[in-house]
N, C-alpha and C. Protein backbone atom coordinates (compact mmCIF):
# COMPACT_ATOMS: atom_id res chain seq x y z
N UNK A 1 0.04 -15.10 5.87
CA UNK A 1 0.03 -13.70 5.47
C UNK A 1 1.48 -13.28 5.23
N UNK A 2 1.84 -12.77 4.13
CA UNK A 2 3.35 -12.37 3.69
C UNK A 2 3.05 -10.81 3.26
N UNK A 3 2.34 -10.16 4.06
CA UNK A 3 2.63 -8.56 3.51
C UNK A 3 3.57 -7.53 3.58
N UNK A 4 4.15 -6.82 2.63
CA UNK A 4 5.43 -5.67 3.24
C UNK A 4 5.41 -5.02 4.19
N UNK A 5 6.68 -5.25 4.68
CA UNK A 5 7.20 -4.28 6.18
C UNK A 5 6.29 -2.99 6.09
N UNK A 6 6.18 -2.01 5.44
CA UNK A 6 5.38 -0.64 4.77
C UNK A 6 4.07 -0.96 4.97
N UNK A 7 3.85 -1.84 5.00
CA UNK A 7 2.00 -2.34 4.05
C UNK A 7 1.50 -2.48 5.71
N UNK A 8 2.28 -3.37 6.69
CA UNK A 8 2.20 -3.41 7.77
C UNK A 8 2.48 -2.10 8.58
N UNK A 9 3.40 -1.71 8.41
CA UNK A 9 3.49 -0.21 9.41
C UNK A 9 2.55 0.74 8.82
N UNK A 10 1.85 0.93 7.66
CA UNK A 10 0.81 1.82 7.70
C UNK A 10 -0.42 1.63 8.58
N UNK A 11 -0.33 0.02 8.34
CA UNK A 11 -1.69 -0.55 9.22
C UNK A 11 -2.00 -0.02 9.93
N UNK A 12 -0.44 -0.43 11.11
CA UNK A 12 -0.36 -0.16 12.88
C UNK A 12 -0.12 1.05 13.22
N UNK A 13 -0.07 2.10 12.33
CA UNK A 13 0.20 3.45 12.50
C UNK A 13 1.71 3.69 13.13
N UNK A 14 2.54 2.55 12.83
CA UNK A 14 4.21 3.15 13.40
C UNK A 14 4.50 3.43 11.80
N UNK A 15 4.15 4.26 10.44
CA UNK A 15 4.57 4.94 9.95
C UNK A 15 3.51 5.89 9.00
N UNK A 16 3.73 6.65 8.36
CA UNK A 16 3.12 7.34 7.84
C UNK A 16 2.77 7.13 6.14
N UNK A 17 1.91 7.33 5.45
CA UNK A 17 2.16 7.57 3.97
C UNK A 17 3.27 8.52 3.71
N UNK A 18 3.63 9.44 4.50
CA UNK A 18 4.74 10.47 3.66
C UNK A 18 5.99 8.85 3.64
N UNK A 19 6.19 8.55 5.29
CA UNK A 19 7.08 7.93 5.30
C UNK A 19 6.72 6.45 4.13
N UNK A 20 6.34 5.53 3.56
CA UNK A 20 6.14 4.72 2.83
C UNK A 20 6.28 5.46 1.54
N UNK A 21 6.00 6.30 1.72
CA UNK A 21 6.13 7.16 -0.13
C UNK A 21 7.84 7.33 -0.46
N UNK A 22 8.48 7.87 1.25
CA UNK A 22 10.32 7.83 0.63
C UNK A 22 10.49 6.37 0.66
N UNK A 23 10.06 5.25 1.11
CA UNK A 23 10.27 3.82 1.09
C UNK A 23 9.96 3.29 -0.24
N UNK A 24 9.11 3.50 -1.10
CA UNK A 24 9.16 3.18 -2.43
C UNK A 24 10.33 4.11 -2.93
N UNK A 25 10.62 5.16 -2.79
CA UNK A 25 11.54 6.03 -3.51
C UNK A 25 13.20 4.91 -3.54
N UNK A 26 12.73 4.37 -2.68
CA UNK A 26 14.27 3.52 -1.96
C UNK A 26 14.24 2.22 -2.49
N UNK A 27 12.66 2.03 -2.68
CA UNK A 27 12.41 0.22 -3.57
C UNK A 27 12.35 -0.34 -2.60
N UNK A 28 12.01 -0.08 -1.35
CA UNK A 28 11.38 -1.23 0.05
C UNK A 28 10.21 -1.49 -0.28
N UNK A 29 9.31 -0.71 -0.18
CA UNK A 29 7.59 -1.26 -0.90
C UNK A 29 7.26 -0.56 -2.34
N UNK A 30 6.50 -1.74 -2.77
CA UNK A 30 6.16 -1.28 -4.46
C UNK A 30 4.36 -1.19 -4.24
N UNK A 31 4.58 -0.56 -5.79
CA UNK A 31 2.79 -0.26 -6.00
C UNK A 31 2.16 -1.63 -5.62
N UNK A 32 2.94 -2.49 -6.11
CA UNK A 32 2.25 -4.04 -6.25
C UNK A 32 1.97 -4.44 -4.73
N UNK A 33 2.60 -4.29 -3.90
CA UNK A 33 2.76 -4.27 -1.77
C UNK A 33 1.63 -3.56 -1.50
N UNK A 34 1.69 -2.36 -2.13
CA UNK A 34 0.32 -1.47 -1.76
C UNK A 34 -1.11 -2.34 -2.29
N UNK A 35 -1.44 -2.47 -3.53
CA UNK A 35 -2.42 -3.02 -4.02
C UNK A 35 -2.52 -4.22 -2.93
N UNK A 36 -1.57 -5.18 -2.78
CA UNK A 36 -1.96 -6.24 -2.25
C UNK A 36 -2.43 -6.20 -0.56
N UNK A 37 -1.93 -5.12 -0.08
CA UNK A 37 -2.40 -4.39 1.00
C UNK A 37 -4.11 -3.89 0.88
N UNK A 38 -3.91 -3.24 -0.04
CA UNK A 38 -5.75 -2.51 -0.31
C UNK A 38 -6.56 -4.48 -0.45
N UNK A 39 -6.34 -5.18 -1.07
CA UNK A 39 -7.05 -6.18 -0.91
C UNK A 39 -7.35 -7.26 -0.14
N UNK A 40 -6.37 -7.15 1.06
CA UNK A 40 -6.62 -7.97 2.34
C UNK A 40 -7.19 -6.28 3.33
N UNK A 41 -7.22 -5.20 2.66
CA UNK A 41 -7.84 -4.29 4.19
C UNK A 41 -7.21 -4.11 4.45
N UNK A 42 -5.46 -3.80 4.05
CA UNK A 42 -4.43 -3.16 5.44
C UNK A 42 -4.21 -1.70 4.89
N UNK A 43 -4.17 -1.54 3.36
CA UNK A 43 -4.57 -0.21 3.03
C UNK A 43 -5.46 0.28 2.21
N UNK A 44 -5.77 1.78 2.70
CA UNK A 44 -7.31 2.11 2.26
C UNK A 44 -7.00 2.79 0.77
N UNK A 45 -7.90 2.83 0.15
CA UNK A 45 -8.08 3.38 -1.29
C UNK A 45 -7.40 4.89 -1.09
N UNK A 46 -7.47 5.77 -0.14
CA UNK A 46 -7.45 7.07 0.23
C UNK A 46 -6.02 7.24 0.09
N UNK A 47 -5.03 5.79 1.15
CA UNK A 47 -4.06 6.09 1.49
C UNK A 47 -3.30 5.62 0.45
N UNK A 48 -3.22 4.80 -0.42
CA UNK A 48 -2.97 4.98 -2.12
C UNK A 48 -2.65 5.54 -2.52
N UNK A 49 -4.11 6.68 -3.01
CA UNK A 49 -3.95 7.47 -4.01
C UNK A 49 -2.94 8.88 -3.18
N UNK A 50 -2.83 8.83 -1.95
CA UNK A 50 -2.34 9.37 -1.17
C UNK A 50 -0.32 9.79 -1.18
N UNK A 51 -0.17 8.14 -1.24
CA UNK A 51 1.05 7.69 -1.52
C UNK A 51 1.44 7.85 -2.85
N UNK A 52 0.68 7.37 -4.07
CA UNK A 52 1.26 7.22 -5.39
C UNK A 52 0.95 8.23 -6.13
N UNK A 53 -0.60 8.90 -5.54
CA UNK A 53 -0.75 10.07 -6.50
C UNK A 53 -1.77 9.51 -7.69
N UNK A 54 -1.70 8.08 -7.51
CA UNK A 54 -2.89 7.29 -8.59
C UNK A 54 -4.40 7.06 -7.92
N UNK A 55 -5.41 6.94 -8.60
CA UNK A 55 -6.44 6.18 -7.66
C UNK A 55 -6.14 4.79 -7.85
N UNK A 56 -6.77 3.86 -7.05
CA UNK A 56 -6.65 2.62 -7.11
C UNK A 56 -7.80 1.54 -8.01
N UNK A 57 -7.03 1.16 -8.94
CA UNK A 57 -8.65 0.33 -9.79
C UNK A 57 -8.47 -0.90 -9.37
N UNK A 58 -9.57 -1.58 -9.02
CA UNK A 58 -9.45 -2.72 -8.64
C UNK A 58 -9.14 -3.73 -9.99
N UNK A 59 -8.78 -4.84 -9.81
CA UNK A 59 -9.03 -6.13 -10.86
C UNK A 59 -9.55 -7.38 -10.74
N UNK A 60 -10.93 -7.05 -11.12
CA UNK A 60 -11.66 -8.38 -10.76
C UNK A 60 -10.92 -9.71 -11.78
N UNK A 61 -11.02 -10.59 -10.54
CA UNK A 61 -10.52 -12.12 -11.03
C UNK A 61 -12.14 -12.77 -11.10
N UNK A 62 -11.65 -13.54 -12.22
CA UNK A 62 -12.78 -14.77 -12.46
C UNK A 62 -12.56 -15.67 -11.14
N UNK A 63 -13.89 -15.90 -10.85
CA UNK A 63 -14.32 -17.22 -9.96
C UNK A 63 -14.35 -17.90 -9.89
């Protein structure tokens, strides 16, 4: 598992979406950290659109 510092502290609740939202402002976590977060379950669709202001579309991969 290689997920961002951010992607992880939203998990465990030692930070907030406000706080991860000035952490992209800074270029510590990207949209791409988030997405890859929403697809192992460490962040929720809510807390996303929360952070970026986007909803989240998924992208189905072929099987």
């Amino acid at each position: 598992m290689n997920l961002n510092f951010w992607v992880l502290a939203l998990f465990y609740k030692w930070a907030t979406t406000a706080l991860v939202k000035q952490a992209m402002a800074f270029k510590d976590c990207s949209i791409e950290d988030l997405e890859d977060g929403i697809q192992k379950e460490y962040v929720s669709q809510e807390q996303y659109k929360e952070i970026t202001g986007k909803v989240y579309k998924a992208t189905l991969e072929a099987e």
